[in-house]
C-alpha atoms as a PDB file:
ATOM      1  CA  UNK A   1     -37.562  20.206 -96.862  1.00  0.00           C
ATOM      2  CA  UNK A   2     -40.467  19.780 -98.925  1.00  0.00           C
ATOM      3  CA  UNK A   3     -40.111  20.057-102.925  1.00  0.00           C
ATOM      4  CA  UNK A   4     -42.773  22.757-103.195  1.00  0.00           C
ATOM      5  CA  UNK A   5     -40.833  24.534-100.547  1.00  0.00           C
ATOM      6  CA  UNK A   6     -37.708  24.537-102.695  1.00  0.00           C
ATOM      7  CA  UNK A   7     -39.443  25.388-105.881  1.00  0.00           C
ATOM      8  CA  UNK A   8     -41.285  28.304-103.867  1.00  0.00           C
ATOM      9  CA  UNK A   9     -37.333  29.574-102.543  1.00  0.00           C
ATOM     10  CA  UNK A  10     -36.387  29.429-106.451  1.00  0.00           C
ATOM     11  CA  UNK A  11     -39.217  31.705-107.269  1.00  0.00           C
ATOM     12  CA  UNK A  12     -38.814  34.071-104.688  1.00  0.00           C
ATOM     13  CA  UNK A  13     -34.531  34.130-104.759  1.00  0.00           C
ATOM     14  CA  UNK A  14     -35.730  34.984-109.355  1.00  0.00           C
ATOM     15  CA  UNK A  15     -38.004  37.470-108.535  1.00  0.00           C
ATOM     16  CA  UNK A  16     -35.884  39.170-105.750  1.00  0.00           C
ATOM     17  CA  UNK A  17     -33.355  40.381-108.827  1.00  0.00           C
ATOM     18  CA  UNK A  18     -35.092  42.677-110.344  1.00  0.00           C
ATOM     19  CA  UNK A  19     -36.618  44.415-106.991  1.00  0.00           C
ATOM     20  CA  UNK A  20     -33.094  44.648-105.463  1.00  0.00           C
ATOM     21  CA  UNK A  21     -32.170  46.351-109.506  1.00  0.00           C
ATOM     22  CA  UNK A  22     -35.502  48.794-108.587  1.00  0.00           C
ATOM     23  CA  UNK A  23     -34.123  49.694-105.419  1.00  0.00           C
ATOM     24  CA  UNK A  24     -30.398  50.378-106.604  1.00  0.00           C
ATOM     25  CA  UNK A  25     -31.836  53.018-109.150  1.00  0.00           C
ATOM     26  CA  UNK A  26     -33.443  54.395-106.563  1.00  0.00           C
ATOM     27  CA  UNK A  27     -30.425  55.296-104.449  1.00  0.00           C
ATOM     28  CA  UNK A  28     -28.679  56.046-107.149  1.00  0.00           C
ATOM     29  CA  UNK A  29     -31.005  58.883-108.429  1.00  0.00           C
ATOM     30  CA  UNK A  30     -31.266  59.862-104.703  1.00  0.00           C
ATOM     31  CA  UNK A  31     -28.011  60.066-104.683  1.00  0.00           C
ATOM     32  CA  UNK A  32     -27.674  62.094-107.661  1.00  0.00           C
ATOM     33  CA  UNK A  33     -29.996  64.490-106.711  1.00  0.00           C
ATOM     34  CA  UNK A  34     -27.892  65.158-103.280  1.00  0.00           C
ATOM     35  CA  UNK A  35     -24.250  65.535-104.930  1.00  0.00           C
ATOM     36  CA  UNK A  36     -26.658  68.162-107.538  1.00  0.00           C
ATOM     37  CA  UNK A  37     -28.048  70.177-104.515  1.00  0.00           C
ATOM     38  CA  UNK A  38     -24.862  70.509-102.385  1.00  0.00           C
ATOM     39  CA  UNK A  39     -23.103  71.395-105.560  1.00  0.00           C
ATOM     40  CA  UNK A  40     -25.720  74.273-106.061  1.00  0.00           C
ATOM     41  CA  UNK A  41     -25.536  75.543-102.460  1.00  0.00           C
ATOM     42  CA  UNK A  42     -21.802  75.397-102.506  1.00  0.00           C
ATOM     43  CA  UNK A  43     -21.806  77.601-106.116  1.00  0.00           C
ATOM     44  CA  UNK A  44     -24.266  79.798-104.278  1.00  0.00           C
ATOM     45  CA  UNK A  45     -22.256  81.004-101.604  1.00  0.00           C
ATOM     46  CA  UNK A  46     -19.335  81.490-104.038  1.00  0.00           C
ATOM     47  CA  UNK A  47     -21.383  83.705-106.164  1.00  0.00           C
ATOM     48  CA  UNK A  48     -22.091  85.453-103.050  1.00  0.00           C
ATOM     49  CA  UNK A  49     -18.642  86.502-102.604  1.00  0.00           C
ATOM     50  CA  UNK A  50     -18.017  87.196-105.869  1.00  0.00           C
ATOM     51  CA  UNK A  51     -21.390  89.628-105.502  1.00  0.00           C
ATOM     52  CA  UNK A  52     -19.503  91.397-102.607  1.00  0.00           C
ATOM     53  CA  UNK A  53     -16.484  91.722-103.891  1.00  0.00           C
ATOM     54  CA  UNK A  54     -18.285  93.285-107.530  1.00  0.00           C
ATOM     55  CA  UNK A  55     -20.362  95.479-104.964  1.00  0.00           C
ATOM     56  CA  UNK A  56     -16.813  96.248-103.019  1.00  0.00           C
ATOM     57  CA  UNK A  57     -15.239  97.335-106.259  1.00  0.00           C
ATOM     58  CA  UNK A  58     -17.919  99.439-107.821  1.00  0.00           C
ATOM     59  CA  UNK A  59     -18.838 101.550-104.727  1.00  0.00           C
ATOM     60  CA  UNK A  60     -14.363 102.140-105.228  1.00  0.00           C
ATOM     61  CA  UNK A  61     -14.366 101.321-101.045  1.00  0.00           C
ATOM     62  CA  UNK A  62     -13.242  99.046 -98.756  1.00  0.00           C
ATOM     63  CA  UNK A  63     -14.769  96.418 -96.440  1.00  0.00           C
ATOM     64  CA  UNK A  64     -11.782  95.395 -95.035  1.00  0.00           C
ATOM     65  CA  UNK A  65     -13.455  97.343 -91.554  1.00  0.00           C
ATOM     66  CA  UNK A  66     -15.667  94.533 -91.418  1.00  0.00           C
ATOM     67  CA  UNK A  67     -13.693  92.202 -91.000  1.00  0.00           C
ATOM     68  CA  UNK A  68     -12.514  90.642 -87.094  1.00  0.00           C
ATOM     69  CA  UNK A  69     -10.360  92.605 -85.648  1.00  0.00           C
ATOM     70  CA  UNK A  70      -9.137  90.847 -82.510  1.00  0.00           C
ATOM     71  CA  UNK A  71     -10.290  91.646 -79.179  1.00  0.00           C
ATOM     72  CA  UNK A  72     -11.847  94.879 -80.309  1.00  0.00           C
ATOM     73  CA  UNK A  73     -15.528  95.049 -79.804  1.00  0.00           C
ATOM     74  CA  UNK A  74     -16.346  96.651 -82.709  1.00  0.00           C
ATOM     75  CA  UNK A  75     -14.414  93.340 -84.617  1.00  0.00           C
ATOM     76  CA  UNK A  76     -17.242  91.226 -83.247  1.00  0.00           C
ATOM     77  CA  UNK A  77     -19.206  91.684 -86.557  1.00  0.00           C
ATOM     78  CA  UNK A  78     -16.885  89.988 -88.108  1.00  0.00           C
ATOM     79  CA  UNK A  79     -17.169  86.955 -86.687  1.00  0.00           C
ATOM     80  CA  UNK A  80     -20.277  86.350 -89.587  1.00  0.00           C
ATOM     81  CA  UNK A  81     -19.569  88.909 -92.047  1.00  0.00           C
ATOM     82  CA  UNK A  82     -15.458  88.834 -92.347  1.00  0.00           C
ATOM     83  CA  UNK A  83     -15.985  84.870 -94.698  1.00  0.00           C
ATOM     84  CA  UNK A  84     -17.040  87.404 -97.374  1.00  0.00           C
ATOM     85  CA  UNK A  85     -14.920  89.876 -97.884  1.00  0.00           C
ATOM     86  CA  UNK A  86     -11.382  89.536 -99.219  1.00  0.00           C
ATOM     87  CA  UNK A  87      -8.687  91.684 -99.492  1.00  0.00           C
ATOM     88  CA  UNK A  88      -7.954  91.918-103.701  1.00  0.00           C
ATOM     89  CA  UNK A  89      -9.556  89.787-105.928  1.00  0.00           C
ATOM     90  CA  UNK A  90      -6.306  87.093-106.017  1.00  0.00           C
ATOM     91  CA  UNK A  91      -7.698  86.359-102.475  1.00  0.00           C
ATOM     92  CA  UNK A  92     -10.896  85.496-103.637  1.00  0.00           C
ATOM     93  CA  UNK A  93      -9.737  83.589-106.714  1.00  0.00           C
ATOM     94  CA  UNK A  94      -7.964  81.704-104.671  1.00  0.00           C
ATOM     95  CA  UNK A  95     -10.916  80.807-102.178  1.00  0.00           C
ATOM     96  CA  UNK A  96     -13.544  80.305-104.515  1.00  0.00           C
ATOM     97  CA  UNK A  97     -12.329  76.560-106.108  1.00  0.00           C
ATOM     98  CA  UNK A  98     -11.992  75.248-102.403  1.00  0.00           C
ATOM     99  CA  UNK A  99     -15.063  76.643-101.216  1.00  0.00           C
ATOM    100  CA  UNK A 100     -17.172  74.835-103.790  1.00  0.00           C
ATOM    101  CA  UNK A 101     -14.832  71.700-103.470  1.00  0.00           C
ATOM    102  CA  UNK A 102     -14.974  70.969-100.335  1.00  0.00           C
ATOM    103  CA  UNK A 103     -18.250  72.754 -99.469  1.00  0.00           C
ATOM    104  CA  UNK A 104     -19.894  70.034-101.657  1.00  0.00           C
ATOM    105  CA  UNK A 105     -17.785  67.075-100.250  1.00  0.00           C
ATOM    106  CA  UNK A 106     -18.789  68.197 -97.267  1.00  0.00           C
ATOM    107  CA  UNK A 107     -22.783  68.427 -97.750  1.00  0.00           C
ATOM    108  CA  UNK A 108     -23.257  65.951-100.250  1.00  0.00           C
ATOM    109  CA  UNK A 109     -21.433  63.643 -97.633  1.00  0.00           C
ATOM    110  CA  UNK A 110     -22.577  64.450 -94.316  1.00  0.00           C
ATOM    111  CA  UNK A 111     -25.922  66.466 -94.681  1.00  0.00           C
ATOM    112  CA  UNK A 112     -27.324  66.264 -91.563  1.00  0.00           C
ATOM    113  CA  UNK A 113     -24.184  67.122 -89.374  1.00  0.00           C
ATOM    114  CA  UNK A 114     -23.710  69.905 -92.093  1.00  0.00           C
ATOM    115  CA  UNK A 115     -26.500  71.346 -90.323  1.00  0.00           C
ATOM    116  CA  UNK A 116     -24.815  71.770 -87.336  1.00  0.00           C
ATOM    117  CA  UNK A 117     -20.967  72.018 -89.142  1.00  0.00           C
ATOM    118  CA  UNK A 118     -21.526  75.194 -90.991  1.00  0.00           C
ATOM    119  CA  UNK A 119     -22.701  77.578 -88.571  1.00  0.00           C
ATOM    120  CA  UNK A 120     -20.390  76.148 -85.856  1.00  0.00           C
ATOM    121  CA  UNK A 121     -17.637  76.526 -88.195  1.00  0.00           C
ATOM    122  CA  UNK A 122     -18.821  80.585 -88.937  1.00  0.00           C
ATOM    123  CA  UNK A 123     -18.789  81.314 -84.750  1.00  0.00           C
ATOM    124  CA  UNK A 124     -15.977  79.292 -84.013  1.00  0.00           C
ATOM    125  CA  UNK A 125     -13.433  79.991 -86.139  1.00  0.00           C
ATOM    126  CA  UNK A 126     -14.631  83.663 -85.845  1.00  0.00           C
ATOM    127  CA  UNK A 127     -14.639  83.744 -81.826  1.00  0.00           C
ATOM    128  CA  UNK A 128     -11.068  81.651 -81.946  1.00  0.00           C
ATOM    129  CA  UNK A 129      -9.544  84.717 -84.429  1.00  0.00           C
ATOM    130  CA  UNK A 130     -10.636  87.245 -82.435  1.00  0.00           C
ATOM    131  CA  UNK A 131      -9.903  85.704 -79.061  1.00  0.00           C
ATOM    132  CA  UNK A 132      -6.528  84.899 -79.978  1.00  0.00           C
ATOM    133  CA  UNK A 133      -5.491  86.153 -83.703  1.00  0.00           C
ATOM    134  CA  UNK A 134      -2.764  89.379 -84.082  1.00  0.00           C
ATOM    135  CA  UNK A 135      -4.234  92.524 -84.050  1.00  0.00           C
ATOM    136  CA  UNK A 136      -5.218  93.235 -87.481  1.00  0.00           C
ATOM    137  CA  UNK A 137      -8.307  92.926 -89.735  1.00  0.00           C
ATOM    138  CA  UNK A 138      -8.632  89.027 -90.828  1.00  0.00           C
ATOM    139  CA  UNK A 139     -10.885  88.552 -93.724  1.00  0.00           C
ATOM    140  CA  UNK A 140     -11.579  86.159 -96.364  1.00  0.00           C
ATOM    141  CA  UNK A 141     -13.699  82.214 -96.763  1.00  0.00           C
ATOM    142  CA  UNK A 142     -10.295  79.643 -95.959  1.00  0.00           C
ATOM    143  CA  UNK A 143     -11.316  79.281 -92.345  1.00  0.00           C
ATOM    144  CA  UNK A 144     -14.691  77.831 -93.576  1.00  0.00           C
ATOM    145  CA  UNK A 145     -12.661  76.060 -96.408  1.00  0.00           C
ATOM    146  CA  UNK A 146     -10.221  74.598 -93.748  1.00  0.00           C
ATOM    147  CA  UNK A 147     -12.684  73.804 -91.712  1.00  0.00           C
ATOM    148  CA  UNK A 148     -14.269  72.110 -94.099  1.00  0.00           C
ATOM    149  CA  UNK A 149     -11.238  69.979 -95.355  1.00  0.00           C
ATOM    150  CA  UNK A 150     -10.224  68.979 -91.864  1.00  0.00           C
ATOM    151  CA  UNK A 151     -13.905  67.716 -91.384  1.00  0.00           C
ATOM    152  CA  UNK A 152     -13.989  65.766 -93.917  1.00  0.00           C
ATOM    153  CA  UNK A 153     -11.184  64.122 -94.004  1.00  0.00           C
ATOM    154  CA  UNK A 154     -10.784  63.626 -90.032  1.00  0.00           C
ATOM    155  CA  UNK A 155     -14.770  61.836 -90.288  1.00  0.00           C
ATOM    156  CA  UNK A 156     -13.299  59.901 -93.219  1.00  0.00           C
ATOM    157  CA  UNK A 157     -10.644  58.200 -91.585  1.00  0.00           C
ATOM    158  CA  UNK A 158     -13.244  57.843 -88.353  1.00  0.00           C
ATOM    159  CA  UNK A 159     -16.154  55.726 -90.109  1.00  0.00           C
ATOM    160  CA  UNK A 160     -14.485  54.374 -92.854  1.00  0.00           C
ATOM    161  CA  UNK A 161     -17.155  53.550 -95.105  1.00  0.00           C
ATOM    162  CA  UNK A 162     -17.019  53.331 -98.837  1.00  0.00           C
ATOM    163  CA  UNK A 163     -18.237  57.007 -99.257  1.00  0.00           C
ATOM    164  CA  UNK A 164     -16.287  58.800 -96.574  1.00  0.00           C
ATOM    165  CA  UNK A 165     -13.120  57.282 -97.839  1.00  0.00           C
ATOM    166  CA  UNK A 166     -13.537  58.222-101.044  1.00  0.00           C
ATOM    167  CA  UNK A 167     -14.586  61.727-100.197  1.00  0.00           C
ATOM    168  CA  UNK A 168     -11.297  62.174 -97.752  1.00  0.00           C
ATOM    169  CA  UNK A 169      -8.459  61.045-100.363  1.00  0.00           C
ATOM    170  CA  UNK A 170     -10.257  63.182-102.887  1.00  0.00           C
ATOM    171  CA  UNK A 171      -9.841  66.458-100.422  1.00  0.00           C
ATOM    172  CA  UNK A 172      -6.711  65.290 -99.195  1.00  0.00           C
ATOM    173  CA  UNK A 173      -5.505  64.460-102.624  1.00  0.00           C
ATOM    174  CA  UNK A 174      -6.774  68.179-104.089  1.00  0.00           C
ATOM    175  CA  UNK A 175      -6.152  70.029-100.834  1.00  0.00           C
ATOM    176  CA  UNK A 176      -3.461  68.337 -98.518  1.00  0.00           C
ATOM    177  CA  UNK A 177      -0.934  70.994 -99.040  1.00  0.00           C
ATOM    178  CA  UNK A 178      -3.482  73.018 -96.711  1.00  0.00           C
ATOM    179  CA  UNK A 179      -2.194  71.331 -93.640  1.00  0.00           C
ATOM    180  CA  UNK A 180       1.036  73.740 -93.606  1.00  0.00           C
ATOM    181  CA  UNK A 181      -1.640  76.821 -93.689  1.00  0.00           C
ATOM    182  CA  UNK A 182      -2.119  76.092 -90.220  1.00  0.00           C
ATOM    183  CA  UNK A 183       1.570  77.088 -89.429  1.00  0.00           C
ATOM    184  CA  UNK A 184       2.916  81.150 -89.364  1.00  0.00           C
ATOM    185  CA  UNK A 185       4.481  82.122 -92.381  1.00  0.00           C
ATOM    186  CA  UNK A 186       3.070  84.756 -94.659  1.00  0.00           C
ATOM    187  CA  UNK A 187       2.258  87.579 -92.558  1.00  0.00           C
ATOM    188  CA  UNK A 188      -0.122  88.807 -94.774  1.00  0.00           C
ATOM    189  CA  UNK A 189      -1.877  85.412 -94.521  1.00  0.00           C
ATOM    190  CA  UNK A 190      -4.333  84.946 -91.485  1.00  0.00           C
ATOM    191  CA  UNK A 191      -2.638  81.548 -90.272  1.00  0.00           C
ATOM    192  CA  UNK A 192      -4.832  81.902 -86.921  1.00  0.00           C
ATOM    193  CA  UNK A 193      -8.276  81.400 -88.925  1.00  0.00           C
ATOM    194  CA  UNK A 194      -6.709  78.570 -91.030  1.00  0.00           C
ATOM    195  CA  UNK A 195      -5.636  77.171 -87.384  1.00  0.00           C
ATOM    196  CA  UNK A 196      -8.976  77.667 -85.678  1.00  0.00           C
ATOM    197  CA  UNK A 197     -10.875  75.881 -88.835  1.00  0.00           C
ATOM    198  CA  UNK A 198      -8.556  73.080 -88.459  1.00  0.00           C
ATOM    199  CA  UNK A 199      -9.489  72.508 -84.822  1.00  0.00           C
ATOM    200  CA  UNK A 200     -13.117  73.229 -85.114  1.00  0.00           C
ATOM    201  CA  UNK A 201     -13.203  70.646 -88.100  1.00  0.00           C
ATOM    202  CA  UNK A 202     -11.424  67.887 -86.758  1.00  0.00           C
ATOM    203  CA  UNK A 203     -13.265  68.050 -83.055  1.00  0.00           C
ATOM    204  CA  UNK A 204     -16.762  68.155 -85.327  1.00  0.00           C
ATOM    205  CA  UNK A 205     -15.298  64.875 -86.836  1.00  0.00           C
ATOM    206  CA  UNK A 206     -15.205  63.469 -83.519  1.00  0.00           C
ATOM    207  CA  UNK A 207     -18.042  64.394 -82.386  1.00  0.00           C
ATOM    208  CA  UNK A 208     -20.549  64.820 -85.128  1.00  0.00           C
ATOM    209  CA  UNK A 209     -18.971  60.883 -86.940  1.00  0.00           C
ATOM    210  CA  UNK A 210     -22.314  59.252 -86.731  1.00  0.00           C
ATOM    211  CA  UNK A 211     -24.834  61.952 -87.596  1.00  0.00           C
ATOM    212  CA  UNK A 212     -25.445  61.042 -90.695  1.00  0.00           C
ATOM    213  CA  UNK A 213     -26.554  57.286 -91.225  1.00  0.00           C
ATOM    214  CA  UNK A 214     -23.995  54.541 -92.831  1.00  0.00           C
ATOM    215  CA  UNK A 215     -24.926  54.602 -97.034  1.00  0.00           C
ATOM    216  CA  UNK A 216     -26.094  51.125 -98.267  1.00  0.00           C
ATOM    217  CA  UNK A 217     -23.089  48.695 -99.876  1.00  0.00           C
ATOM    218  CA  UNK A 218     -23.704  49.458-103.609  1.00  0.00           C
ATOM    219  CA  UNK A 219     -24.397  46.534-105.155  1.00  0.00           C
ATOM    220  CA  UNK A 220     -23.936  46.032-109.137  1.00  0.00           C
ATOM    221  CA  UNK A 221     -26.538  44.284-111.171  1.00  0.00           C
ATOM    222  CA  UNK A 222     -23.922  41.682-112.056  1.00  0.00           C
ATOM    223  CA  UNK A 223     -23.487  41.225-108.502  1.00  0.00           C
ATOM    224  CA  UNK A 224     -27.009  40.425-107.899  1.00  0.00           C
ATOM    225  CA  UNK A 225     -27.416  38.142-110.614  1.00  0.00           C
ATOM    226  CA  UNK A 226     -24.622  35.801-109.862  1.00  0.00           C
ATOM    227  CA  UNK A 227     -25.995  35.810-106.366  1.00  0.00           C
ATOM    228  CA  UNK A 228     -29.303  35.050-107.814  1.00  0.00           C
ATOM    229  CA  UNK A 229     -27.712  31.904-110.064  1.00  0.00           C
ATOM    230  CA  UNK A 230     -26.187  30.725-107.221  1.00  0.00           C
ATOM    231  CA  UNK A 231     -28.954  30.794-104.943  1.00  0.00           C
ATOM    232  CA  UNK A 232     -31.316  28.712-108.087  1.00  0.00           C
ATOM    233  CA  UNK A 233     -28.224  26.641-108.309  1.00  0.00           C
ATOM    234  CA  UNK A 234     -28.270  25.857-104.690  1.00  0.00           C
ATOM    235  CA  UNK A 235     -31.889  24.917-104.344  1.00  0.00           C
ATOM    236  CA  UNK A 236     -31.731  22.435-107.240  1.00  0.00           C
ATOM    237  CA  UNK A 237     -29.106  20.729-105.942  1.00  0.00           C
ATOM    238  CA  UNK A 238     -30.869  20.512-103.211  1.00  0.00           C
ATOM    239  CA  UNK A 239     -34.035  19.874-104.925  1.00  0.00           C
ATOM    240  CA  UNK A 240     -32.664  16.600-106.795  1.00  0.00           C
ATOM    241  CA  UNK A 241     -31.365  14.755-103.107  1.00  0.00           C
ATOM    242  CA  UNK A 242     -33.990  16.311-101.038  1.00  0.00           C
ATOM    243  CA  UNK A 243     -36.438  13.422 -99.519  1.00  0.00           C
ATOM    244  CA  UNK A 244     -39.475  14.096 -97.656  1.00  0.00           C
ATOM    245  CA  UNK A 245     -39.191  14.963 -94.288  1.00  0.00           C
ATOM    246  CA  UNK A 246     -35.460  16.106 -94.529  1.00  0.00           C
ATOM    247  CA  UNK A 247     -35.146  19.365 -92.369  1.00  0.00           C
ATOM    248  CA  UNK A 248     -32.286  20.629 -95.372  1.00  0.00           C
ATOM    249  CA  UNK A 249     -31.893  24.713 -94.569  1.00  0.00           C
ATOM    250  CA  UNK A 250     -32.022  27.573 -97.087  1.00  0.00           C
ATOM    251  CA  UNK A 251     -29.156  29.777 -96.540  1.00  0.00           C
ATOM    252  CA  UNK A 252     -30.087  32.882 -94.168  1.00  0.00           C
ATOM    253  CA  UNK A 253     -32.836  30.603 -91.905  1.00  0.00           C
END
């Protein structure tokens, strides 16, 4: 390798720092601006059932008729409209945390099979309650919100990148108690919606796991500078026992 090759490797591996620095601020406000907007559309919704619920309350009715009541056809509405109504506002208390938990987790991290998640989540688990459920009006958000969880965690353990990891022990580490929901107990509790959430989310794992594209490896600015030392270091060894005529490689040709 010639010398004014090696010096012209040096200049390029120095200057090559701060454009990979340019680029890693770039994802990271990118990134910023995704966790911001699926945190907003995951508050939104929330408020929305908080709106119903007010409306519920000062009109002193009930919605609980619009809910899904199992193989009846007039419980077919309910399929989109039972996620927001709840039966007393403890029931939506205790719905609203999850839904903005994992409803962010789940669009910050997957946006693009969100797409297809979210409304397949709404008809399934509605069509699988009132296919199957006990005859009685099932209301309330936690088949979304399992639905959600399963997803999430389930595509977590199936790409196993940085992201999806850390998204999946954060749900499971908030919400793994949910996994008993999916068994009978309370009979006040619609077990059959948290059951058909949990399916519909773990076969959307499956089948939806590479949607959404791999992120980058994040890459630290220390990280890129020791590279960067080591790649000038490299070169002037190189440099000083190079002779003309010597085919010496760079690394990466």
């Amino acid at each position: 390798m010639r010398r004014d090759d090696l010096r012209h490797a040096r200049l390029v591996g120095a200057a090559s720092t701060p454009d990979r620095l340019i680029e890693q601020d770039r994802l990271i406000e990118h990134d910023r601006r995704r966790w911001q907007s699926a945190l907003v559309l995951s508050a939104a919704f929330a408020l929305a059932l908080w709106l119903v619920r007010t409306l519920e309350a000062f009109a002193g009715t009930s919605f609980l008729h619009l809910g899904i009541y199992p193989r009846q056809w007039t419980g077919l509405a309910g399929i989109l409209l039972a996620p927001f109504v709840h039966g007393s506002w403890g029931h939506l208390v205790a719905n609203t945390t999850p839904v903005i938990v994992l409803g962010t987790a789940l669009l910050y991290g997957y946006p693009r099979a969100a797409r297809i998640v979210v409304p397949v989540l709404f008809l399934a688990v509605g069509l699988g309650v009132w296919l199957f459920a006990r005859p009685s009006y099932h209301v309330g958000a936690s088949g979304l919100t399992f639905g959600a969880m399963f997803f999430v965690f389930a595509i977590g353990v199936l790409r196993r990148d940085r992201r999806a990891i850390a998204l999946a022990m954060i749900v499971f580490f908030m919400y793994g108690g949910m996994v008993w929901g999916v068994l009978p107990g309370d009979p006040q509790i619609s077990f059959e919606s948290h059951l058909a959430g949990a399916l519909t989310g773990v076969t959307l794992a499956v089948l939806l796991r590479d949607a959404d594209p791999r992120p980058p490896e994040k890459r630290y600015s220390w990280e890129l500078e020791r590279e960067a030392a080591e790649d000038l270091e490299w070169v002037e060894r190189i440099e000083e026992g190079a002779s003309p005529g010597s085919s010496t490689r760079l690394p990466g040709a």
